[in-house]
N, C-alpha and C. Protein backbone atom coordinates (compact mmCIF):
# COMPACT_ATOMS: atom_id res chain seq x y z
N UNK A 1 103.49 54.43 -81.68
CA UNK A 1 103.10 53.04 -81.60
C UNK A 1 104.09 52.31 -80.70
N UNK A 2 103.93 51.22 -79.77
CA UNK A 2 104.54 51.11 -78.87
C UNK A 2 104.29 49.10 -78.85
N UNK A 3 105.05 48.41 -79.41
CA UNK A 3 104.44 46.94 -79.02
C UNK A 3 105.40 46.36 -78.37
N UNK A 4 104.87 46.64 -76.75
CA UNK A 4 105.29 45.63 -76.19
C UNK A 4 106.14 43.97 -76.19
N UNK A 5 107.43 43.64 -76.34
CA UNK A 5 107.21 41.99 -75.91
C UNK A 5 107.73 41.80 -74.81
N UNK A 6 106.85 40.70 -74.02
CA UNK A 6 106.77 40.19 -72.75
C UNK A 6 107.05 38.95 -73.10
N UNK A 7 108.21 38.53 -71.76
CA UNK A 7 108.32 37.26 -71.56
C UNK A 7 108.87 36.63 -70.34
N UNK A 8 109.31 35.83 -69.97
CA UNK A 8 110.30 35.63 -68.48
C UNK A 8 111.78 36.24 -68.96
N UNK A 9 112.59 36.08 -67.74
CA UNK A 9 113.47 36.10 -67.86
C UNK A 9 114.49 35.60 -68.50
N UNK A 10 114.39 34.41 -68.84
CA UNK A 10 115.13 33.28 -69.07
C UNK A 10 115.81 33.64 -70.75
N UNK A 11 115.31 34.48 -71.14
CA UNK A 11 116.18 34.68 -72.15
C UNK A 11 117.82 35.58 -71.98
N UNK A 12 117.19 35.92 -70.18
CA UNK A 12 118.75 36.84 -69.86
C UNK A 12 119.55 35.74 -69.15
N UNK A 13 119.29 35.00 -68.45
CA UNK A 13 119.90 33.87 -67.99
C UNK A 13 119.32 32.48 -67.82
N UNK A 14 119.64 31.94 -68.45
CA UNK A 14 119.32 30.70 -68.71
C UNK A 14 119.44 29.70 -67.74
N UNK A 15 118.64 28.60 -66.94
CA UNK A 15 118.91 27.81 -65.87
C UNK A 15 118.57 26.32 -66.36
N UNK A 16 118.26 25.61 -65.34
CA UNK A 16 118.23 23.70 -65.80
C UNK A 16 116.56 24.05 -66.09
N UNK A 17 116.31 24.52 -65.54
CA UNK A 17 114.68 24.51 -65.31
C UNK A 17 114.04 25.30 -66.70
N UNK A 18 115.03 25.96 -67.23
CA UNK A 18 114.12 26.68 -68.74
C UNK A 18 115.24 26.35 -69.69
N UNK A 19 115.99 25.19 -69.91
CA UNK A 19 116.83 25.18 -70.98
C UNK A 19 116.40 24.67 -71.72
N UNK A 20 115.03 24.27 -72.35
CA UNK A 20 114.28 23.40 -73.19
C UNK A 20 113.95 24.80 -74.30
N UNK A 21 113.85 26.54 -73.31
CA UNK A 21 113.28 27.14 -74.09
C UNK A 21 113.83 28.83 -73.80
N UNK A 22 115.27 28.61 -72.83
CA UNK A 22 115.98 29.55 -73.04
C UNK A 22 116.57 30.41 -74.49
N UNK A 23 116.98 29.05 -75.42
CA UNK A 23 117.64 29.76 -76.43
C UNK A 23 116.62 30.08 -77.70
N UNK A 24 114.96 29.91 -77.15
CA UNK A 24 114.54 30.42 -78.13
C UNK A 24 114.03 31.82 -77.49
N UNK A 25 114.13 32.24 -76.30
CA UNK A 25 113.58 33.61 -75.84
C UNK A 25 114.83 34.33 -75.75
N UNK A 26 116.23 33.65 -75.87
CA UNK A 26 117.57 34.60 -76.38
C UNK A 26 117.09 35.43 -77.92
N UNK A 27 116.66 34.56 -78.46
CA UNK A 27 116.29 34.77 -80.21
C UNK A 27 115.63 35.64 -79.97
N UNK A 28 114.28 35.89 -79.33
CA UNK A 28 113.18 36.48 -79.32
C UNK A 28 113.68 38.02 -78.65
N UNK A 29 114.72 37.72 -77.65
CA UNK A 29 115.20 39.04 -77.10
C UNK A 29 115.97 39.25 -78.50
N UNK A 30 116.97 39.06 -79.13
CA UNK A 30 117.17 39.70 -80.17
C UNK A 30 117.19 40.22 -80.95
N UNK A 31 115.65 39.76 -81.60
CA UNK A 31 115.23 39.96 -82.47
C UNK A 31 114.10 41.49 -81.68
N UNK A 32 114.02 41.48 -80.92
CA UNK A 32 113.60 42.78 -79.95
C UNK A 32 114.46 44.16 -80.39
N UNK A 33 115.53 43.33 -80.31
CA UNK A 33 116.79 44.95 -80.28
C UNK A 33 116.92 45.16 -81.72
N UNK A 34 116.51 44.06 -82.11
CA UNK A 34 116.78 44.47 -84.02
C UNK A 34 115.43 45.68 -84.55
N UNK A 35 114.63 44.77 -84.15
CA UNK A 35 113.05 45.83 -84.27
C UNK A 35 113.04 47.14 -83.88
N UNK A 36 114.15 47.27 -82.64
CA UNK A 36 114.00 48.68 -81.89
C UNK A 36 115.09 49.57 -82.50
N UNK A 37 115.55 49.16 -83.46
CA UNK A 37 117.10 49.69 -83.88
C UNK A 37 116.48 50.06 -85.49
N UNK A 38 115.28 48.97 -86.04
CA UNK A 38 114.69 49.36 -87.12
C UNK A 38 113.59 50.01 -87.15
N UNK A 39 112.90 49.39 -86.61
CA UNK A 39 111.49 50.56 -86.43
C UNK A 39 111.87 52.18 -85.55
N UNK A 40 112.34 52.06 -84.75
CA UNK A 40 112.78 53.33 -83.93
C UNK A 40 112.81 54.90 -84.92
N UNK A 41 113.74 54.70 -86.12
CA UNK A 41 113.55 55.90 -86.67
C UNK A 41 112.25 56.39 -87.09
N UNK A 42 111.50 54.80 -87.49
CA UNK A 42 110.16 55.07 -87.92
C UNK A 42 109.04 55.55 -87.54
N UNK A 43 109.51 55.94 -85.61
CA UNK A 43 108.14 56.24 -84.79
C UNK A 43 107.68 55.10 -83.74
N UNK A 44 108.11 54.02 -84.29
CA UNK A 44 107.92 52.41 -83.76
C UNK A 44 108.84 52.50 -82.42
N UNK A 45 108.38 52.58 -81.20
CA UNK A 45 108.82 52.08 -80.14
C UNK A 45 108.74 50.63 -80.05
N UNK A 46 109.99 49.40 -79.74
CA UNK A 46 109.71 48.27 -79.74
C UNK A 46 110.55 47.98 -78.44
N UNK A 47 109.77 47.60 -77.46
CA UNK A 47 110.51 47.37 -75.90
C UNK A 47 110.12 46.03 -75.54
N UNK A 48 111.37 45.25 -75.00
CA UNK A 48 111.23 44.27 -74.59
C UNK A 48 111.44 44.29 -73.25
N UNK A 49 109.97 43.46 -72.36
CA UNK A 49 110.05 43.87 -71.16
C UNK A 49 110.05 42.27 -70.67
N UNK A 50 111.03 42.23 -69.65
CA UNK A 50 111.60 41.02 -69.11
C UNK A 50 110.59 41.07 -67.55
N UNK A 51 109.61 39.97 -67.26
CA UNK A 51 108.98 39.60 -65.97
C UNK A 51 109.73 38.80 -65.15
N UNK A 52 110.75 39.13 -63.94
CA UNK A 52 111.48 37.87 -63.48
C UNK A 52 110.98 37.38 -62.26
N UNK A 53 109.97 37.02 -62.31
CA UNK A 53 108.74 36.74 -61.30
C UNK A 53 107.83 36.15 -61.45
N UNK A 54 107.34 35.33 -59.97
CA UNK A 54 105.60 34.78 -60.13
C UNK A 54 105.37 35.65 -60.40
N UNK A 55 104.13 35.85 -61.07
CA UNK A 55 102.66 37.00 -60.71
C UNK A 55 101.54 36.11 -60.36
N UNK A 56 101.54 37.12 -59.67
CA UNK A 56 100.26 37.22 -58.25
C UNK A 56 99.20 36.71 -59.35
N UNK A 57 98.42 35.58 -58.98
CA UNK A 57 97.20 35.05 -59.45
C UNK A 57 96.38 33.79 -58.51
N UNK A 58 95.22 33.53 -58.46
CA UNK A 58 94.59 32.78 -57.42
C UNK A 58 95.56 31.50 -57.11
N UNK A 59 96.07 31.10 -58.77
CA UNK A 59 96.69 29.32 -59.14
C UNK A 59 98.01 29.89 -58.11
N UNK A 60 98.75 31.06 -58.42
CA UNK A 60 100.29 30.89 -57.97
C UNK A 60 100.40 31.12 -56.62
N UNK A 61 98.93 31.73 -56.10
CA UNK A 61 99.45 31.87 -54.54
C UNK A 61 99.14 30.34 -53.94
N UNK A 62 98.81 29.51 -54.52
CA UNK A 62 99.02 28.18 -53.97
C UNK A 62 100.54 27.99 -53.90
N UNK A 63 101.41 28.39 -55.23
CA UNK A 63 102.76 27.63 -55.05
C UNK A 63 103.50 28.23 -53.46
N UNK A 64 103.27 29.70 -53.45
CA UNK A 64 104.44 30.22 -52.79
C UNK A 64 103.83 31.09 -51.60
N UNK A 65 104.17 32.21 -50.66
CA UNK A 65 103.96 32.97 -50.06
C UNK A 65 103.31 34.36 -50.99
N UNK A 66 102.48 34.89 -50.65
CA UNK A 66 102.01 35.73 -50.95
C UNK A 66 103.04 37.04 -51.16
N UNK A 67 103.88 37.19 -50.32
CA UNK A 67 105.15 38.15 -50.38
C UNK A 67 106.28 38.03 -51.72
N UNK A 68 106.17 36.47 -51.94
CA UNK A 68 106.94 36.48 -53.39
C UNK A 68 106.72 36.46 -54.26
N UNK A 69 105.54 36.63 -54.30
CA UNK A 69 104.45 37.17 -55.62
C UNK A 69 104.62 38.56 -56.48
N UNK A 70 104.88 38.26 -57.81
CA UNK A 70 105.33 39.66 -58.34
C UNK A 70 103.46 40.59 -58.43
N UNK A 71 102.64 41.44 -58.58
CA UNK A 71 102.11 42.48 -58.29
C UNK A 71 101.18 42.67 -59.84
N UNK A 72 100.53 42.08 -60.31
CA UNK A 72 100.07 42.20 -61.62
C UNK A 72 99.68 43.82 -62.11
N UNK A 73 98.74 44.67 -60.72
CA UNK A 73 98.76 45.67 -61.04
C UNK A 73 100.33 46.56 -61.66
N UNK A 74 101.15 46.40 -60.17
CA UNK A 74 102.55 46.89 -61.06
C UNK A 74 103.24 46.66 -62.12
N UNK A 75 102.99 45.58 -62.48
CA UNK A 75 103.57 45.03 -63.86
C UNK A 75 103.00 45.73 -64.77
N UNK A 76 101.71 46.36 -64.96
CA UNK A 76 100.68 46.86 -65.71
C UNK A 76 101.08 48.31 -65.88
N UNK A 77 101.37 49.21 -64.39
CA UNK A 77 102.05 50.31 -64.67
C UNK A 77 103.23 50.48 -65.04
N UNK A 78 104.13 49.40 -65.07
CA UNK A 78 105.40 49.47 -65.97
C UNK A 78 105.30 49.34 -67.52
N UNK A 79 104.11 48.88 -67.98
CA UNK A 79 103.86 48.87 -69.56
C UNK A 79 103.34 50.17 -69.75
N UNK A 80 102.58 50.79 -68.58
CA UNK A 80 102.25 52.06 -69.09
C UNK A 80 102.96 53.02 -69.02
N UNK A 81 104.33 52.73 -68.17
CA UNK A 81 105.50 54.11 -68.09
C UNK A 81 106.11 53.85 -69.46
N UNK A 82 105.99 52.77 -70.05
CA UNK A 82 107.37 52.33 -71.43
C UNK A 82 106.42 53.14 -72.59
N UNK A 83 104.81 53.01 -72.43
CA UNK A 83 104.24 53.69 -73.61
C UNK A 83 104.24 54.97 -73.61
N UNK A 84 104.60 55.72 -72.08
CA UNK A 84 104.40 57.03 -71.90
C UNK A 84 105.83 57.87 -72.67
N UNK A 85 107.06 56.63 -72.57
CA UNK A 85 108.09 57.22 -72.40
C UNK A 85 108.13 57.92 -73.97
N UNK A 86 109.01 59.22 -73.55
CA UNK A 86 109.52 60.24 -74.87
C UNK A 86 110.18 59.61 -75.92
N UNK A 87 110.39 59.68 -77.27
CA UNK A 87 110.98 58.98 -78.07
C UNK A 87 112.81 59.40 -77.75
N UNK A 88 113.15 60.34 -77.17
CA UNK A 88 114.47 60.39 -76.89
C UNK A 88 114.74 60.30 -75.68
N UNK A 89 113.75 59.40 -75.20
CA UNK A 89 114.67 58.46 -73.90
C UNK A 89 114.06 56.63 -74.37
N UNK A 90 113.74 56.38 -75.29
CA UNK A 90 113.15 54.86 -75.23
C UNK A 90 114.15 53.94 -74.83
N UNK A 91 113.55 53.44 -74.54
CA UNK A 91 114.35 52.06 -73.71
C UNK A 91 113.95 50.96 -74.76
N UNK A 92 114.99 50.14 -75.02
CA UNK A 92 114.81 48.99 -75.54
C UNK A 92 114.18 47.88 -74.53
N UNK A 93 114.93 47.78 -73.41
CA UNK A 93 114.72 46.36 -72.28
C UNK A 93 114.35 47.05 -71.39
N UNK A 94 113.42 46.64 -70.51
CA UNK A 94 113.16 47.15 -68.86
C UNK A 94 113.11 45.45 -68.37
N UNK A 95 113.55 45.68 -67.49
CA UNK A 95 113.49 44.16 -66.39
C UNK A 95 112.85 44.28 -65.11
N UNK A 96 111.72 43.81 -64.90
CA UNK A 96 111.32 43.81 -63.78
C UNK A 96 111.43 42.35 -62.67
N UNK A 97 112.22 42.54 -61.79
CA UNK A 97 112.35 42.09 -60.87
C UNK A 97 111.64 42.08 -59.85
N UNK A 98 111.55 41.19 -58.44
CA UNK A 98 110.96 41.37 -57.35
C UNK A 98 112.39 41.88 -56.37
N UNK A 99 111.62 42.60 -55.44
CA UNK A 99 112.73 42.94 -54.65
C UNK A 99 112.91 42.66 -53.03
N UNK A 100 112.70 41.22 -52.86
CA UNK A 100 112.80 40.76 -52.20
C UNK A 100 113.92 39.29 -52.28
């Protein structure tokens, strides 16, 4: 069993622009590593996967260039490498970044 949580970044670094709701996605990352530290023996994969990016959608390619757009398909195969992964390599956090 594998449940995903997704969220921005902002629970890894906090800025002016998300401090209204940084220190509740600090909590939420926390409470991630607690789940994965408790459920884990149980079979329970619990990965918290950090998006530090637009994603690509009709609304966001108005804000920006199409190039700084994070890739929705890829984002999609990174949830499917975390469900694939072996129970003795699980990852608690994956962070996906843009790399540009």
């Amino acid at each position: 069993m594998h449940p995903p949580i997704r969220r921005v970044c902002c629970n890894l670094h906090g800025g002016f622009e998300f401090g209204s709701v940084a220190p509740a996605r600090a909590a939420l990352r926390s409470l991630g590593q607690s789940m994965f530290q408790a459920y884990g023996p149980m079979g329970i994969h619990v990965c918290n996967i950090n998006i530090g990016g637009i994603i690509d959608s009709p609304k966001t390619r108005q804000w920006t260039k199409k190039e700084e757009l994070t890739n929705p398909t890829e984002i999609a195969e990174q949830f499917l490498n975390v469900y694939k992964q072996k129970s003795t390599v699980w990852s608690y956090e994956v962070n996906l970044t843009p790399g540009f």
